[in-house]
Protein backbone atom coordinates (compact mmCIF):
# COMPACT_ATOMS: atom_id res chain seq x y z
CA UNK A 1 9.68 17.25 64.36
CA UNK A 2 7.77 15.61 61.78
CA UNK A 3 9.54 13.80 58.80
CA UNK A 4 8.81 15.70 55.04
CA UNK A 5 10.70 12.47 53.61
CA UNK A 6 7.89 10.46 52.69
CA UNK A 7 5.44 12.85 51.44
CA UNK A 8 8.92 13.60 49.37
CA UNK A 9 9.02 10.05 48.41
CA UNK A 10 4.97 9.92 47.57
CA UNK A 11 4.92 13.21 45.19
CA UNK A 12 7.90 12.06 43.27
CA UNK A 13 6.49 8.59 42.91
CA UNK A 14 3.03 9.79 42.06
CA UNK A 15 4.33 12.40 39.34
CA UNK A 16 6.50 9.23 37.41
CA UNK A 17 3.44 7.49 37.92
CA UNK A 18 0.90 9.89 36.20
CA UNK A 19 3.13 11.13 33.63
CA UNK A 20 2.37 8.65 31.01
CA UNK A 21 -1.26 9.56 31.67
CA UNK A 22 -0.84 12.78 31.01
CA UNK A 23 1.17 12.58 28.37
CA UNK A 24 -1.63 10.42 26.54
CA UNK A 25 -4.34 12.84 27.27
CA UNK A 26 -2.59 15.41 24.97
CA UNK A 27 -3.86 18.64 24.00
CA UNK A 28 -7.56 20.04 23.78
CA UNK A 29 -8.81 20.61 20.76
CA UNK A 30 -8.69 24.15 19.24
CA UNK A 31 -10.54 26.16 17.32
CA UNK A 32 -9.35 26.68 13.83
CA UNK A 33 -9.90 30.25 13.46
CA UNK A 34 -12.28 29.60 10.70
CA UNK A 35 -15.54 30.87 10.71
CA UNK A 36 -18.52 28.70 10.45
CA UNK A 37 -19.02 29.67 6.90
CA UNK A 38 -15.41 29.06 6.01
CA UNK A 39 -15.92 25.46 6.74
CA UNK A 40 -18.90 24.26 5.18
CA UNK A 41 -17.46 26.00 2.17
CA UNK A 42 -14.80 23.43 2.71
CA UNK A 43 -16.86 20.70 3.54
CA UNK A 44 -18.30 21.14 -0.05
CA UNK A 45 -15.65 21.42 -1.95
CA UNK A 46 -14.46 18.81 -0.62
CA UNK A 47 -17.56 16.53 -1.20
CA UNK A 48 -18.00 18.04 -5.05
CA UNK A 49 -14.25 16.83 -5.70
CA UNK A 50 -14.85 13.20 -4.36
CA UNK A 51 -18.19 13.35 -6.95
CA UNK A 52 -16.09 14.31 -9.42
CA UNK A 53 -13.27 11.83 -8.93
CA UNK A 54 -15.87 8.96 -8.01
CA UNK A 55 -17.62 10.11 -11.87
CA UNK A 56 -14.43 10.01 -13.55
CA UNK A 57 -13.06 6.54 -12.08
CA UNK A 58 -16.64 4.89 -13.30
CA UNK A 59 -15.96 6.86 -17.13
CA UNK A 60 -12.14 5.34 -16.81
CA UNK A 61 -14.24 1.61 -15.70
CA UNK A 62 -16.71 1.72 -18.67
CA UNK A 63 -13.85 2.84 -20.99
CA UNK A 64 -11.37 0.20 -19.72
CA UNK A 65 -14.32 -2.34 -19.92
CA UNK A 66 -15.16 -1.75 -23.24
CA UNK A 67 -11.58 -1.86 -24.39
CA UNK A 68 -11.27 -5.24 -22.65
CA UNK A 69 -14.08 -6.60 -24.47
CA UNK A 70 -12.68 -5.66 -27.79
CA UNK A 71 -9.74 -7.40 -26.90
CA UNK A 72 -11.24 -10.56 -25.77
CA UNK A 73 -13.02 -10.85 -29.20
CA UNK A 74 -9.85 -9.98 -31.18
CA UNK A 75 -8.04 -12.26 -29.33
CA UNK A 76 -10.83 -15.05 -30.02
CA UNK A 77 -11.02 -14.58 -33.57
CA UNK A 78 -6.77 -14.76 -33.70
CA UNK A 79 -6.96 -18.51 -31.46
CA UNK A 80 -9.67 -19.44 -33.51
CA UNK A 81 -7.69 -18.93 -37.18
CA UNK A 82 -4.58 -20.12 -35.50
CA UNK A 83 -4.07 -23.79 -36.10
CA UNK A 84 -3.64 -26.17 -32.65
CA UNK A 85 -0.02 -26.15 -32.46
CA UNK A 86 0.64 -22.39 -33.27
CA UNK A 87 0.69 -19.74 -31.06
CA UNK A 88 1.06 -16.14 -32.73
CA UNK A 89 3.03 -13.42 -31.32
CA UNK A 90 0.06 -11.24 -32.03
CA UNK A 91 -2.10 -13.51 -29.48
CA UNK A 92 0.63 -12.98 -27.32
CA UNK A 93 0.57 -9.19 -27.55
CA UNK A 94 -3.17 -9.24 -27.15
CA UNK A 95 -3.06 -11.44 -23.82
CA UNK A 96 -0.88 -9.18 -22.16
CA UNK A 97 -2.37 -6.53 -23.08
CA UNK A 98 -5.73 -7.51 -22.08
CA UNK A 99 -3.84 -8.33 -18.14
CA UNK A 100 -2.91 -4.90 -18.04
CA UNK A 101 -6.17 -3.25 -18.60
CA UNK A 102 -7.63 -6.15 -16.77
CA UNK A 103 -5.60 -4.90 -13.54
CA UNK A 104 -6.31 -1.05 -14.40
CA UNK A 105 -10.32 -2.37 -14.11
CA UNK A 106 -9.71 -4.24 -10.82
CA UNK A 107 -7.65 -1.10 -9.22
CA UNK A 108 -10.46 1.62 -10.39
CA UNK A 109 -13.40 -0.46 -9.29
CA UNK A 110 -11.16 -0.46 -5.43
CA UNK A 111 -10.51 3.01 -5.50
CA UNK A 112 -7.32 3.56 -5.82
């Protein structure tokens, strides 16, 4: 009578085997349910938003950048009336206030 035991053996081994494999192959895609229409309506919308966020970050950038430059003459004309040993609290004020728009510039021209 001929032995079952190591075709037991094989299938067992085979199935550990393969089960990673399968388990990385995971599901098919499916269909949304939308119709065609639906989503290019979608796809627009979505693409109108990003134009509207990308025109409003450059607005905030040429804002911010103006502001900056202000700054940078005020604080110029306060260092240059200032005498060589005093440093005013107001061209303190001005400095860090010109690092935080500064880093408001750099993070809008990234994106984020």
């Amino acid at each position: 009578m001929p032995s079952f035991r190591p075709l037991g053996i094989a299938t067992i081994l085979f199935t550990i085997c393969m089960a990673p494999a399968w388990a990385q192959m995971g599901t098919p895609a499916r269909n949304s349910g939308l119709p065609d229409d639906q989503t290019q309506i979608d796809k627009e919308m979505a693409q109108k938003n990003q134009l509207v966020r990308q025109k409003k970050r450059f607005e905030d950038m040429k804002r911010d950048s103006q502001k900056l430059l202000e700054l940078a003459t005020q604080l110029k004309q306060y260092v240059d009336r200032t005498g060589e040993n005093t440093l005013s609290l107001e061209v303190m004020r001005k400095a860090e206030e010109m690092e935080k728009l500064a880093r408001r510039v750099k993070e809008n021209m990234r994106g984020e």
